[in-house]
C-alpha atoms as a PDB file:
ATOM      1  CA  UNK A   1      12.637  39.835 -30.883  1.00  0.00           C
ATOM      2  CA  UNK A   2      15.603  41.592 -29.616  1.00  0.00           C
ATOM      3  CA  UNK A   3      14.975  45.015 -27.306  1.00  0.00           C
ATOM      4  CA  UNK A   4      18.157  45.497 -25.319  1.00  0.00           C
ATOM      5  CA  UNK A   5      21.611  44.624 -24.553  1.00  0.00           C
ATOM      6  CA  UNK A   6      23.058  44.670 -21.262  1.00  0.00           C
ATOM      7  CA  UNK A   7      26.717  45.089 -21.870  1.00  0.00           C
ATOM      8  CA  UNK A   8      28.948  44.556 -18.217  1.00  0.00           C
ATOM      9  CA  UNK A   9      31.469  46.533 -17.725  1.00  0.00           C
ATOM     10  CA  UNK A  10      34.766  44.539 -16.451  1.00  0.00           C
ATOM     11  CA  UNK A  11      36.292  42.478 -18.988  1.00  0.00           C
ATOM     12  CA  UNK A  12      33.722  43.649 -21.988  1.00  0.00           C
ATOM     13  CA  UNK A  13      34.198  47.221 -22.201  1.00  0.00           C
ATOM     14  CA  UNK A  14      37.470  47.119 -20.979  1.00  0.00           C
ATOM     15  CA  UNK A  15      40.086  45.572 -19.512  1.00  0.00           C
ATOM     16  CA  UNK A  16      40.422  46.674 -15.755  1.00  0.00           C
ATOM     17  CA  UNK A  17      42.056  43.002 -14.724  1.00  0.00           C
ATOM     18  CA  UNK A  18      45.419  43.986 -15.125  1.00  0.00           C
ATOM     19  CA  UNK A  19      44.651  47.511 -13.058  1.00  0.00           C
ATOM     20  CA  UNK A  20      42.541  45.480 -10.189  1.00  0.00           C
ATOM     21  CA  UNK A  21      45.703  42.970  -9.604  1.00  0.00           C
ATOM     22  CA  UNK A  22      48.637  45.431  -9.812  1.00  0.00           C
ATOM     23  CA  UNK A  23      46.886  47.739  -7.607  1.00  0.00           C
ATOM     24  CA  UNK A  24      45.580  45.099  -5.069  1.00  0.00           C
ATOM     25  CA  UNK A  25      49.073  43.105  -5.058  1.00  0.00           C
ATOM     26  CA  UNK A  26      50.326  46.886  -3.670  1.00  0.00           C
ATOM     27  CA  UNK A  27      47.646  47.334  -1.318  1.00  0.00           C
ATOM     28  CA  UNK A  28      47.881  43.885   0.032  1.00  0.00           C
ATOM     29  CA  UNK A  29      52.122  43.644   0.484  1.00  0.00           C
ATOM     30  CA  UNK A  30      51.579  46.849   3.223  1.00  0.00           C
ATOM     31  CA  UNK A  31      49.982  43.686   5.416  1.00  0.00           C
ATOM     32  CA  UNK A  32      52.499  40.887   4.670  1.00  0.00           C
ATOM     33  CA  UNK A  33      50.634  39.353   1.664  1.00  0.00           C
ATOM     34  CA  UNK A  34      52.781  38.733  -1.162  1.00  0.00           C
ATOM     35  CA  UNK A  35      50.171  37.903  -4.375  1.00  0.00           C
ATOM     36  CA  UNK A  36      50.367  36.132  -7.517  1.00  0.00           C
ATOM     37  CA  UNK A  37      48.189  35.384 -10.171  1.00  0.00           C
ATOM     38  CA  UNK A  38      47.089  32.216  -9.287  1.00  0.00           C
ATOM     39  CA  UNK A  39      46.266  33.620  -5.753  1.00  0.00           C
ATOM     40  CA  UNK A  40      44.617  36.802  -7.422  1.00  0.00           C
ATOM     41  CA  UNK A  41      42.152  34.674  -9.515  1.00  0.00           C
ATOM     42  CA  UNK A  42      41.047  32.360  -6.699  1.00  0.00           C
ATOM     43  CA  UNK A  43      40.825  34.937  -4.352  1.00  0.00           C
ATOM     44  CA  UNK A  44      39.892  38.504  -5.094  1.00  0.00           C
ATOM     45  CA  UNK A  45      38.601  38.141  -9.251  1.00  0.00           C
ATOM     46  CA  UNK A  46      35.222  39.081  -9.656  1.00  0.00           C
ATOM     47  CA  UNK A  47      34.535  39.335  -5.762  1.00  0.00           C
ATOM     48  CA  UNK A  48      33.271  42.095  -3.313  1.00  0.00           C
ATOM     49  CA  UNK A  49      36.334  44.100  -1.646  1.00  0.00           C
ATOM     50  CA  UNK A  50      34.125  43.883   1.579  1.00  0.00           C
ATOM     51  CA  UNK A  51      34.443  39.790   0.919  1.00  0.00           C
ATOM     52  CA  UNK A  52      38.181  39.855   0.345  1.00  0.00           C
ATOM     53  CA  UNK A  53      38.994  42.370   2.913  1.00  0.00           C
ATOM     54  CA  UNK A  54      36.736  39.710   5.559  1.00  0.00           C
ATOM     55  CA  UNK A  55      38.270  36.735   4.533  1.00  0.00           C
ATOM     56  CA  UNK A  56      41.785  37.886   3.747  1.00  0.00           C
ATOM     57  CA  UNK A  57      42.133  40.573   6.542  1.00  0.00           C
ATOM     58  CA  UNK A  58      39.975  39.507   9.538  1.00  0.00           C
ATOM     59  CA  UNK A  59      41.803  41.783  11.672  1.00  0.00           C
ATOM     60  CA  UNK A  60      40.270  44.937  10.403  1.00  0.00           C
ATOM     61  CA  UNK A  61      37.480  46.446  12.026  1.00  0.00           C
ATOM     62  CA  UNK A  62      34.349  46.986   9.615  1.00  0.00           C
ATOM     63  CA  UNK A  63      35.367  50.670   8.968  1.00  0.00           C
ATOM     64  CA  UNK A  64      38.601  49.681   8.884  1.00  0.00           C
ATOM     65  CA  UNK A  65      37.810  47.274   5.552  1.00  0.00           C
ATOM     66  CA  UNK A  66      35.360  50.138   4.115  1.00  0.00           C
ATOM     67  CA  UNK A  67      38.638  52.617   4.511  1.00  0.00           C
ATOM     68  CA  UNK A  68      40.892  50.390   2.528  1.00  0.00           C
ATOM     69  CA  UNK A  69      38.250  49.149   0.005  1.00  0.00           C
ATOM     70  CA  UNK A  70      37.524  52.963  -0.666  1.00  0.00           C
ATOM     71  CA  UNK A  71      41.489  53.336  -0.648  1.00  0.00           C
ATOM     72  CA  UNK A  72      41.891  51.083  -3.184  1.00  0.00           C
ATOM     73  CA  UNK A  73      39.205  51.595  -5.707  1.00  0.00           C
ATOM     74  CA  UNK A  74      40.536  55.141  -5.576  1.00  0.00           C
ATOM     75  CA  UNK A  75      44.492  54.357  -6.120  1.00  0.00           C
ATOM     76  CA  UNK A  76      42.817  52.125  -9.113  1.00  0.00           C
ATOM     77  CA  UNK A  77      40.985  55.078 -10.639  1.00  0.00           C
ATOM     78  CA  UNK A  78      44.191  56.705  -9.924  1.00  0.00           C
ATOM     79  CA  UNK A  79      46.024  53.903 -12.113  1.00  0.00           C
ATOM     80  CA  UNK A  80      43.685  53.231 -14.865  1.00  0.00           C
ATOM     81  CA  UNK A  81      43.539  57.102 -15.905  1.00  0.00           C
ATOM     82  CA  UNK A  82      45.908  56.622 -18.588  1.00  0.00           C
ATOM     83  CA  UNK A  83      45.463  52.732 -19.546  1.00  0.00           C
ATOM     84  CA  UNK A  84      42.301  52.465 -20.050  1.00  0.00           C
ATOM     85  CA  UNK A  85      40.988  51.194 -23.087  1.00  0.00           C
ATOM     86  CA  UNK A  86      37.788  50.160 -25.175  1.00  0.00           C
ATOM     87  CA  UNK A  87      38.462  46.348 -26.173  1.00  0.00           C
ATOM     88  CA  UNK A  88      39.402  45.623 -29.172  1.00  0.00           C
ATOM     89  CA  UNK A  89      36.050  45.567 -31.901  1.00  0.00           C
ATOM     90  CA  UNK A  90      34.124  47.736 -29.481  1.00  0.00           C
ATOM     91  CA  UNK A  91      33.558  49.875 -31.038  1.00  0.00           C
ATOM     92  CA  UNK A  92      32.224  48.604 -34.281  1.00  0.00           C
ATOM     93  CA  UNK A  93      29.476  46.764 -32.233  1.00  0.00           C
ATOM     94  CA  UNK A  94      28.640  50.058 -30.488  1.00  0.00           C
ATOM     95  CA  UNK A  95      28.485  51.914 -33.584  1.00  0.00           C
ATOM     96  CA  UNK A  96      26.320  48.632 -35.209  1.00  0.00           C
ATOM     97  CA  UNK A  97      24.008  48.706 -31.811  1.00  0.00           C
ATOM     98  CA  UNK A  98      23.458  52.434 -32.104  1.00  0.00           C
ATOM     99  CA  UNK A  99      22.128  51.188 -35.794  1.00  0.00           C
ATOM    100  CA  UNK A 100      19.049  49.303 -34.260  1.00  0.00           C
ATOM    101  CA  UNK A 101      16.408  49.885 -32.186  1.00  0.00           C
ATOM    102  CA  UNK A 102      17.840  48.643 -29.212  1.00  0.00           C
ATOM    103  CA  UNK A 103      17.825  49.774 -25.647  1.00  0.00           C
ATOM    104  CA  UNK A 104      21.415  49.535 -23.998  1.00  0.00           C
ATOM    105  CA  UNK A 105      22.749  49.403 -20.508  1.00  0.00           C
ATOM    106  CA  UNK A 106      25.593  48.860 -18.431  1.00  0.00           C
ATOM    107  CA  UNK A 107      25.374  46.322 -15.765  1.00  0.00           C
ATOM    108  CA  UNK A 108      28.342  45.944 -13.176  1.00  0.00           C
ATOM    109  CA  UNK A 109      29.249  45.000  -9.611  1.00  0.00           C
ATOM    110  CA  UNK A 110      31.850  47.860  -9.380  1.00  0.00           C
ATOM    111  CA  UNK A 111      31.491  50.424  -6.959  1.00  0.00           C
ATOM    112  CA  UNK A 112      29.469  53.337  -8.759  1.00  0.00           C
ATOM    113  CA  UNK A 113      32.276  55.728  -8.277  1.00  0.00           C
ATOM    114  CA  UNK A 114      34.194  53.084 -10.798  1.00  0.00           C
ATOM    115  CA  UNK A 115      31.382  52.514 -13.293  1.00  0.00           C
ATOM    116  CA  UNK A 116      31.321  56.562 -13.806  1.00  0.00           C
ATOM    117  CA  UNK A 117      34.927  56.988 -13.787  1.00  0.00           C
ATOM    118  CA  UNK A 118      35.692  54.327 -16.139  1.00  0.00           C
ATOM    119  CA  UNK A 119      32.557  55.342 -18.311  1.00  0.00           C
ATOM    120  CA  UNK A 120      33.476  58.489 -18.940  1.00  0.00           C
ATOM    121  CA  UNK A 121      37.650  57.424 -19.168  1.00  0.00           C
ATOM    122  CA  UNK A 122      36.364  55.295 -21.812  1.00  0.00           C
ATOM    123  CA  UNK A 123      33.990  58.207 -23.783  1.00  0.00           C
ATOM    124  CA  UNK A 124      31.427  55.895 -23.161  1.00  0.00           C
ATOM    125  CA  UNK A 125      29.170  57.925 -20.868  1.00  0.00           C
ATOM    126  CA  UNK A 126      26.794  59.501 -23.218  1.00  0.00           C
ATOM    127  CA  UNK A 127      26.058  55.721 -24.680  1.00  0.00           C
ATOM    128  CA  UNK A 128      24.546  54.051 -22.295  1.00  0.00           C
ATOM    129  CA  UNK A 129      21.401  55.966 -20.521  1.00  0.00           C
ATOM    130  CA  UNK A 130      21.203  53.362 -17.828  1.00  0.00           C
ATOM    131  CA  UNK A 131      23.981  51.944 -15.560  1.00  0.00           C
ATOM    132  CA  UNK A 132      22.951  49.182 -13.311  1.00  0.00           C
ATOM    133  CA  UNK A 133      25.226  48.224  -9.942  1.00  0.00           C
END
């Protein structure tokens, strides 16, 4: 029998793609790069910003990379403020989930500064008791 749902975050919830690649494509042209989508998707979708920032930007020191991660994630918060939405039948199946007796979390690889942000963006942060990074 059913207990719980796990529900992630990124691309369920909402849609932070759009956000992520605008924001990154930014960040990324102040050191020569010049991104499109077919780039974005192989390269930085669904990775670690310490991962891209190794791989794409070798030159940076360690706390170099951690800076601009953190610079990033915060000019994204910064971004998704006011775009942020629930997708589309959300919702429903919230309201239907909150109908059964079934435990709900939030599972995501987003930095927890993100997960809350977007959480509570989203009026979502009274839903879910348990957030898992």
């Amino acid at each position: 029998m059913l207990k719980a749902l796990l529900f992630d975050l990124d691309g369920t919830l909402t849609n932070t793609d759009p956000i992520h690649f605008a924001t990154w494509k930014d960040v990324m042209k102040t050191y020569g790069w010049e991104l499109d989508r077919e780039f974005y998707d192989k390269h930085f979708s669904g990775r670690l910003n310490t991962a891209i920032v190794a791989n794409l930007l070798p030159q940076l020191s360690v706390a170099e990379g951690e800076q601009l991660s953190w610079q990033k994630e915060a000019e994204f918060r910064r971004r998704a403020r006011g775009e942020l939405q629930p997708l589309p039948g959300l919702m429903d199946l919230l309201q239907w989930v909150n109908s059964q007796p079934l435990q709900q979390a939030v599972v995501t690889n987003a930095p927890v500064e993100n997960a809350e942000f977007m959480l509570q963006v989203l009026q979502l942060d009274q839903q879910f008791e348990t957030v898992v990074i």
